[in-house]
Every structure is written in structure tokens, then in C-alpha cells.
Protein backbone atom coordinates (compact mmCIF):
# COMPACT_ATOMS: atom_id res chain seq x y z
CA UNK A 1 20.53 -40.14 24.17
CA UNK A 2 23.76 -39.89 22.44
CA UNK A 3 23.62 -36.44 21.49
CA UNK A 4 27.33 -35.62 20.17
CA UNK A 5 27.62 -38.97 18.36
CA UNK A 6 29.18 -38.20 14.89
CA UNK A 7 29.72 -42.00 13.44
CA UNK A 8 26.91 -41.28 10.75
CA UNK A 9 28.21 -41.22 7.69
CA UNK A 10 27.30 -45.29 6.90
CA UNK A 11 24.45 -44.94 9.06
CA UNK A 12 21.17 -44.25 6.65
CA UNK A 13 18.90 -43.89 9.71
CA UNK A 14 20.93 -40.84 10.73
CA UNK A 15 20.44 -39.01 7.38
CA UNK A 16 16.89 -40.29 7.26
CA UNK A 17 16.39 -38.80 10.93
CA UNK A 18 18.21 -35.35 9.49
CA UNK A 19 15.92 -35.24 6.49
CA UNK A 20 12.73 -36.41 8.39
CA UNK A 21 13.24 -33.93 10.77
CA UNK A 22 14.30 -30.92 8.38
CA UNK A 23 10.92 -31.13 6.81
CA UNK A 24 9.03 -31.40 9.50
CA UNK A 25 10.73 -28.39 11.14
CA UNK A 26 9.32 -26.74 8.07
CA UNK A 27 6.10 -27.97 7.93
CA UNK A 28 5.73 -26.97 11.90
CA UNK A 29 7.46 -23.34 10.87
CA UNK A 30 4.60 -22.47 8.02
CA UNK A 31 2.55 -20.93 11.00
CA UNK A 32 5.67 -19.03 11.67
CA UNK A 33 6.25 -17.51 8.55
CA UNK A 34 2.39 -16.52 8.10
CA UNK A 35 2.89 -14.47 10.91
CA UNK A 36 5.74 -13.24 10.62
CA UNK A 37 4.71 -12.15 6.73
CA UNK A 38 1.47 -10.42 8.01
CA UNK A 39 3.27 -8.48 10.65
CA UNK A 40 5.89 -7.42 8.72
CA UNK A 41 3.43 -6.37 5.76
CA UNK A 42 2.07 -3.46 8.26
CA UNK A 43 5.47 -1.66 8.29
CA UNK A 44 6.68 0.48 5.76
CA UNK A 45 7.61 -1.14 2.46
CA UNK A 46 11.66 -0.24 3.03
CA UNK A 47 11.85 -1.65 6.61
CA UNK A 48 10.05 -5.04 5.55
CA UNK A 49 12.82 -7.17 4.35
CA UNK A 50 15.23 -6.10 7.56
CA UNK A 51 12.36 -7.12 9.86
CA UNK A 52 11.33 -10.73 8.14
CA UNK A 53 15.17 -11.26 8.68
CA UNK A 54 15.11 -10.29 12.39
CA UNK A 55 11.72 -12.15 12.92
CA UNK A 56 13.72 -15.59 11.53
CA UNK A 57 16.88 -14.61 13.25
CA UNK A 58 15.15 -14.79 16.49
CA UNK A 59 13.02 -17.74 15.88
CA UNK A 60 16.58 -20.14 14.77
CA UNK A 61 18.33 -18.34 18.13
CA UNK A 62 14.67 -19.58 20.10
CA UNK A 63 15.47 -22.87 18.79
CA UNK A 64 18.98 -23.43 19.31
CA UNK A 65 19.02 -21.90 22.53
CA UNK A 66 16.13 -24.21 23.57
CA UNK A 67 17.85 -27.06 22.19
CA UNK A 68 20.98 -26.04 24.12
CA UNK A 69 18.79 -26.55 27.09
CA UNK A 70 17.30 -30.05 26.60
CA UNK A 71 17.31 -30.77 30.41
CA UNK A 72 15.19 -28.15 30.84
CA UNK A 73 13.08 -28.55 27.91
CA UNK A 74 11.86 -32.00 29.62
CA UNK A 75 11.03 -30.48 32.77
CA UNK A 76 8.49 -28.41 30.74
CA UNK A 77 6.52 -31.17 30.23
CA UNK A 78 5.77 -32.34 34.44
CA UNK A 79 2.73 -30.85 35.50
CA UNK A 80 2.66 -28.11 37.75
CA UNK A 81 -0.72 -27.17 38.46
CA UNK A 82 -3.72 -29.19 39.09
CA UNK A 83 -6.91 -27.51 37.49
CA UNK A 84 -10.41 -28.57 36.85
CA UNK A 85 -9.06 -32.05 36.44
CA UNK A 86 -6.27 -31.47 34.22
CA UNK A 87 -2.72 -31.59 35.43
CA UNK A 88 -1.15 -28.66 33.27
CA UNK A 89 2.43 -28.34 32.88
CA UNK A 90 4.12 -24.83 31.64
CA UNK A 91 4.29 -25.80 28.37
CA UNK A 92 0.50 -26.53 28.26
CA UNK A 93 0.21 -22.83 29.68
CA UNK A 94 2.71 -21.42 27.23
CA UNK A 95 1.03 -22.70 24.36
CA UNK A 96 -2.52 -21.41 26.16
CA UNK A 97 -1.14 -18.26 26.36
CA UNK A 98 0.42 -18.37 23.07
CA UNK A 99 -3.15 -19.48 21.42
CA UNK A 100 -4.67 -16.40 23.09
CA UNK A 101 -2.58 -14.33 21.85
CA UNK A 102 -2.61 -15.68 18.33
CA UNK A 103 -6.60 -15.44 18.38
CA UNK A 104 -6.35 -11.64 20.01
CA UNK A 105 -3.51 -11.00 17.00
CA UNK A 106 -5.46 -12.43 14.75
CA UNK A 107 -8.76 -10.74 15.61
CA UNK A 108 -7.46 -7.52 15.50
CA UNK A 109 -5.74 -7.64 11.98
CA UNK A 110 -9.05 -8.89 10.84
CA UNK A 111 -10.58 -5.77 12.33
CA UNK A 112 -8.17 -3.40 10.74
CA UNK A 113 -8.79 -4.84 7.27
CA UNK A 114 -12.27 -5.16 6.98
CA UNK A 115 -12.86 -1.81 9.39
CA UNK A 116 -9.36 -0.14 9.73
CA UNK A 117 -8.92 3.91 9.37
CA UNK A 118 -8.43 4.82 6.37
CA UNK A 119 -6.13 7.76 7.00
CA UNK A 120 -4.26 5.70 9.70
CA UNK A 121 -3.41 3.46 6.71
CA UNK A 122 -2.50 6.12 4.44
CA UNK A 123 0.32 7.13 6.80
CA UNK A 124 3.79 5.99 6.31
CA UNK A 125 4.52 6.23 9.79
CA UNK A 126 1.59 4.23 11.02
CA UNK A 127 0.69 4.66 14.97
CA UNK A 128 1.94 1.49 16.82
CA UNK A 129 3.24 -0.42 14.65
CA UNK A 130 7.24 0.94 14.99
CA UNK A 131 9.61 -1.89 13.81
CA UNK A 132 10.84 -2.68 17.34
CA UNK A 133 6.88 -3.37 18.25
CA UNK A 134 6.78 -5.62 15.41
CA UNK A 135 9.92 -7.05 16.12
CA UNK A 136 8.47 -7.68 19.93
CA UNK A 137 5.41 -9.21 18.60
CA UNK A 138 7.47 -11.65 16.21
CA UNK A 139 9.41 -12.18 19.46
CA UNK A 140 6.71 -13.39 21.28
CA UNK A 141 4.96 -15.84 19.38
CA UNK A 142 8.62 -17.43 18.32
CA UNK A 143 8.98 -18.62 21.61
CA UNK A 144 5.38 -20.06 21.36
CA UNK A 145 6.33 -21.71 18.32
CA UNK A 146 10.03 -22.42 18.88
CA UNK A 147 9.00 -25.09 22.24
CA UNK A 148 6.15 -27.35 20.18
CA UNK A 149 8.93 -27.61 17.49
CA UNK A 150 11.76 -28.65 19.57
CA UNK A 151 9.43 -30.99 21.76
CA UNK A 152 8.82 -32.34 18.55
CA UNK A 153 12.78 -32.51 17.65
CA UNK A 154 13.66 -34.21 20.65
CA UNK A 155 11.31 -36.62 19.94
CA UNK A 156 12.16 -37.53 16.60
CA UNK A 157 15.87 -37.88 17.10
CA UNK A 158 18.56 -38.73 19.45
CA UNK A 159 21.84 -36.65 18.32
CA UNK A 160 22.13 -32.82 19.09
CA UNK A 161 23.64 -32.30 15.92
CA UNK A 162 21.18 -33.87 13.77
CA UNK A 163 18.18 -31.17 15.69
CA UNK A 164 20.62 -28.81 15.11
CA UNK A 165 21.44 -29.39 11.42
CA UNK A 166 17.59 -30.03 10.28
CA UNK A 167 16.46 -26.43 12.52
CA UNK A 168 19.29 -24.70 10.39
CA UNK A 169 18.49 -25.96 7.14
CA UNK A 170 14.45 -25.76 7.88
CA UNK A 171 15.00 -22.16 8.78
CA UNK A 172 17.54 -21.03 5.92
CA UNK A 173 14.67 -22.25 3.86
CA UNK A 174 11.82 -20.26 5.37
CA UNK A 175 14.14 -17.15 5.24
CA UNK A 176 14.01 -17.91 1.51
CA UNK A 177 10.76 -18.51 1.03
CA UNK A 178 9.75 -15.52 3.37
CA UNK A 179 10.31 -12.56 0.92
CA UNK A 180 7.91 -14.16 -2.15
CA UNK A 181 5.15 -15.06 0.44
CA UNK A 182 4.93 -11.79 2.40
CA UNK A 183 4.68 -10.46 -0.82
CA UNK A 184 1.96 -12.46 -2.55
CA UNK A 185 0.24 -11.72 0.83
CA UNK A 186 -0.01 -8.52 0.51
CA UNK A 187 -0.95 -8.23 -3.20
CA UNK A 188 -3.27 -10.45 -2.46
CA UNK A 189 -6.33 -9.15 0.30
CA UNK A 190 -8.31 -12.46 0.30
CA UNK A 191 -5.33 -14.50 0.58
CA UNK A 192 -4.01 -11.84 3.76
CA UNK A 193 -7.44 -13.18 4.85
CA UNK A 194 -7.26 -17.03 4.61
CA UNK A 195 -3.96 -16.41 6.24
CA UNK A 196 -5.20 -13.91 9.89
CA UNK A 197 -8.00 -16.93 9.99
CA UNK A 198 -5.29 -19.84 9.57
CA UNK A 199 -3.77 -17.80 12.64
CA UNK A 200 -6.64 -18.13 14.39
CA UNK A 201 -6.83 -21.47 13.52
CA UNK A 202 -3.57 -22.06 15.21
CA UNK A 203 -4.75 -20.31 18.37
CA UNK A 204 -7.32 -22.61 18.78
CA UNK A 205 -5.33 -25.49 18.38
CA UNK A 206 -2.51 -24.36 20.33
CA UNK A 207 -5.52 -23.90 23.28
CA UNK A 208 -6.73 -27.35 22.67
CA UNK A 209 -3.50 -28.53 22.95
CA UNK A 210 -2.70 -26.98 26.20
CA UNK A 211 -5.97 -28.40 27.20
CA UNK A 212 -4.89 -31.85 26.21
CA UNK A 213 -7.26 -31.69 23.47
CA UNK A 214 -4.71 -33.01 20.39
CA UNK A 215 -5.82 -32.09 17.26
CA UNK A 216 -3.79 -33.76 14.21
CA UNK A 217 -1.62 -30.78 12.53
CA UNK A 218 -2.23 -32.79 9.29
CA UNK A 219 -6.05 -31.65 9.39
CA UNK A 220 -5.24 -27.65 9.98
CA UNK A 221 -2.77 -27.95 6.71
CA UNK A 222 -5.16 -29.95 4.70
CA UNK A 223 -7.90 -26.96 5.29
CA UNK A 224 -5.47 -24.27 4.67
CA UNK A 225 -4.09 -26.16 1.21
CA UNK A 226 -7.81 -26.87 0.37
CA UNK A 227 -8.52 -22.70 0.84
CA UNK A 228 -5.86 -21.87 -0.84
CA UNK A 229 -6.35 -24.68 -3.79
CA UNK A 230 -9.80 -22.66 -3.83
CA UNK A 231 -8.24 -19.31 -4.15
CA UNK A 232 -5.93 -20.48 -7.27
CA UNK A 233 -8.68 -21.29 -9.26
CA UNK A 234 -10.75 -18.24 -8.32
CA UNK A 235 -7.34 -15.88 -9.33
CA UNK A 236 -7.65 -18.12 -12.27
CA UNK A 237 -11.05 -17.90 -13.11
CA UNK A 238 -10.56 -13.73 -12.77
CA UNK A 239 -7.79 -13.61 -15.14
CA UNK A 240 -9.40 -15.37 -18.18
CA UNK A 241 -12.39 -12.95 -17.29
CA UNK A 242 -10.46 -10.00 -17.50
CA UNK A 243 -8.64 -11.41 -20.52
CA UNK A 244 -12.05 -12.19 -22.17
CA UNK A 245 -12.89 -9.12 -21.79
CA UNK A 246 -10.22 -7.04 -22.85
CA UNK A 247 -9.89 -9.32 -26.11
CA UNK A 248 -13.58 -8.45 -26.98
């Protein structure tokens, strides 16, 4: 691979490799930002903003420094253990693990919304959930995150600069784009909803695909656009309702 190759300026592949991949970084960092927005939503409103820009801080560092260290990245990918058939490498087990986690996360958010305390929520300085143990969480599940998406990178092209350009971009992007969401997610109960069971979506797949069970990406999108397709018409549906009835 020619990583530090720079003659790209008459070379369309190259910028069709840099756009390519700065989308797809993107697409792969939606799961990302959901959890980073949900997490984020349970601290106080004032510390919200500083902690979405920690959480995507750590998740471009994850990337670049995991980038810095293709060599390594590729040894990721041998297998290491031998069980029940399957030759599992430590990626498989670090996206297991990851997919666990997601699916305890995701369970227990669930829990708090449809069953939480009442008075725990009515607290502004809620028990266990301190912006450095948010922070940790976001932490976590970056690294989870940060390996499929540079597997994927270093797949997809062959210059360093061009993974690092598209993860920069992708990422200034989803710090934009993090604000409005985490917002609309938290105005917005049923849509917090759709979003702790696309988590657990994500879990699952992440499992399967330490498992060696691939499931297309494409298919876990398409559901969560189709739910949330859904939801916009129900919002819309409420509104003319609520017009309807204040005009009568």
C-alpha cells in the first residue's frame, strides 16, 4: 500500500476513494452518534454540549490512533482462539464484547424510561451518571466502533492520508449534526425509543458479526429509516389533530 503517496491531484480515483470513504465513515458513525446523543441526554442540560464534544473528540483520536497503527490493526484479524468450531480473532471478541455491552446499555435505558424513579429523575445531580461516567461509557463503545470503521477504511483505500482526510471530515460532520439530534431525541420520547432499540439492534449485529454471522449494514439502516419514516408521519398526523382542534 502506498500510504504517503500525494500525486492525486489528476488522479479522480483518489478523490473518488476520499469521498467514497467520507460517507461511508458517516454512515458507519450514525450508531455512534445515537449513543453518544442518548448518553449525553441523561446529564444535566449545561454539561451536555461539553460532553457530545468529548464523546467525538475521543472517537476521531480512536480512529487516528488506530489508523496510526495499521500493522497492528491487521493482526486483529488472525484468529486466536479456536471455539466451538469457529476460529475467533480479537476483533471478533471485541465486537462480542462490544455487542454485549450495547444490548446491556441498551436494556437498561429502556428500563429507566418506561420504569425509571421518578424522583431519581427529578434530580439535577442524578446518581451515577457524573460526566466522567458518561464520558467512560462513550469511551468504551468508541473503541468498539472506531476498529469496524477503520477495518472498513483500510479496505476501501490504499493512502494514509486519504483514511485520514475522509475520518476528519466524516467526524467534523457528526460533531455538527450531534447538537440538533441529541436534541430532537430528547424532545422526542418515542423517537429516544426507536433509537435504545436501534442500539440494541447494533448489539446484535455486532454479536453476529463476531460470530461470523454477517449481516448487511444496509438492512439495519433501511429498518431504522423505515421507523423513523413512520414516526414523521405520526408527528404529522398529531399536529394537524391538535391544529384541528384548536381551530374548532
Amino acid at each position: 500500500m502506498e500510504f504517503f503517496a500525494f500525486d492525486w491531484v489528476g488522479d479522480p480515483s483518489i478523490w473518488l476513494a476520499l469521498l467514497t470513504l467520507a460517507g461511508l465513515e458517516i454512515v458507519l458513525g450514525i450508531d455512534n452518534l445515537v449513543f453518544i446523543a442518548i448518553l449525553t441526554n441523561r446529564l444535566p442540560e449545561a454539561e451536555r454540549p461539553a460532553a457530545r464534544k468529548w464523546g467525538m473528540a475521543m472517537a476521531l483520536g480512536t480512529r487516528l490512533m488506530l489508523l496510526a497503527a495499521l500493522a497492528w490493526i491487521v493482526t486483529l484479524t488472525r484468529p486466536v482462539v479456536h471455539v466451538a468450531g469457529l476460529d475467533l480473532s480479537w476483533r471478533d471478541i471485541i465486537l462480542m464484547a462490544g455487542g454485549v455491552f450495547l444490548l446491556v446499555k441498551g436494556t437498561h435505558e429502556i428500563h429507566n424510561e418506561v420504569e425509571g424513579d421518578e424522583k431519581e429523575e427529578a434530580g439535577g445531580a442524578r446518581a451515577g451518571r457524573s460526566f466522567m461516567a458518561i464520558v467512560a461509557q462513550i469511551a468504551v463503545i468508541d473503541i468498539i466502533f472506531s476498529l469496524d470503521s477503520v477495518i472498513t477504511a483500510v479496505g476501501m483505500a490504499d493512502q494514509l492520508w486519504v483514511m485520514v482526510v475522509a475520518v476528519v471530515v466524516a467526524m467534523a460532520i457528526m460533531l455538527a449534526a450531534s447538537t440538533p439530534l441529541a436534541n430532537f431525541v430528547s424532545s422526542h420520547p418515542t423517537v429516544k425509543m426507536l433509537a435504545l432499540s436501534f442500539l440494541l439492534l447494533i448489539g446484535v449485529v455486532l454479536i453476529a458479526d463476531g460470530l461470523h454471522f454477517h449481516i448487511p449494514k444496509g438492512y439495519i439502516y433501511f429498518a431504522l429509516a423505515f421507523s423513523i419514516a413512520v414516526e414523521t408521519l405520526n408527528h404529522v398526523v398529531r399536529g394537524r389533530r391538535r391544529r384541528a382542534r384548536g381551530g374548532a
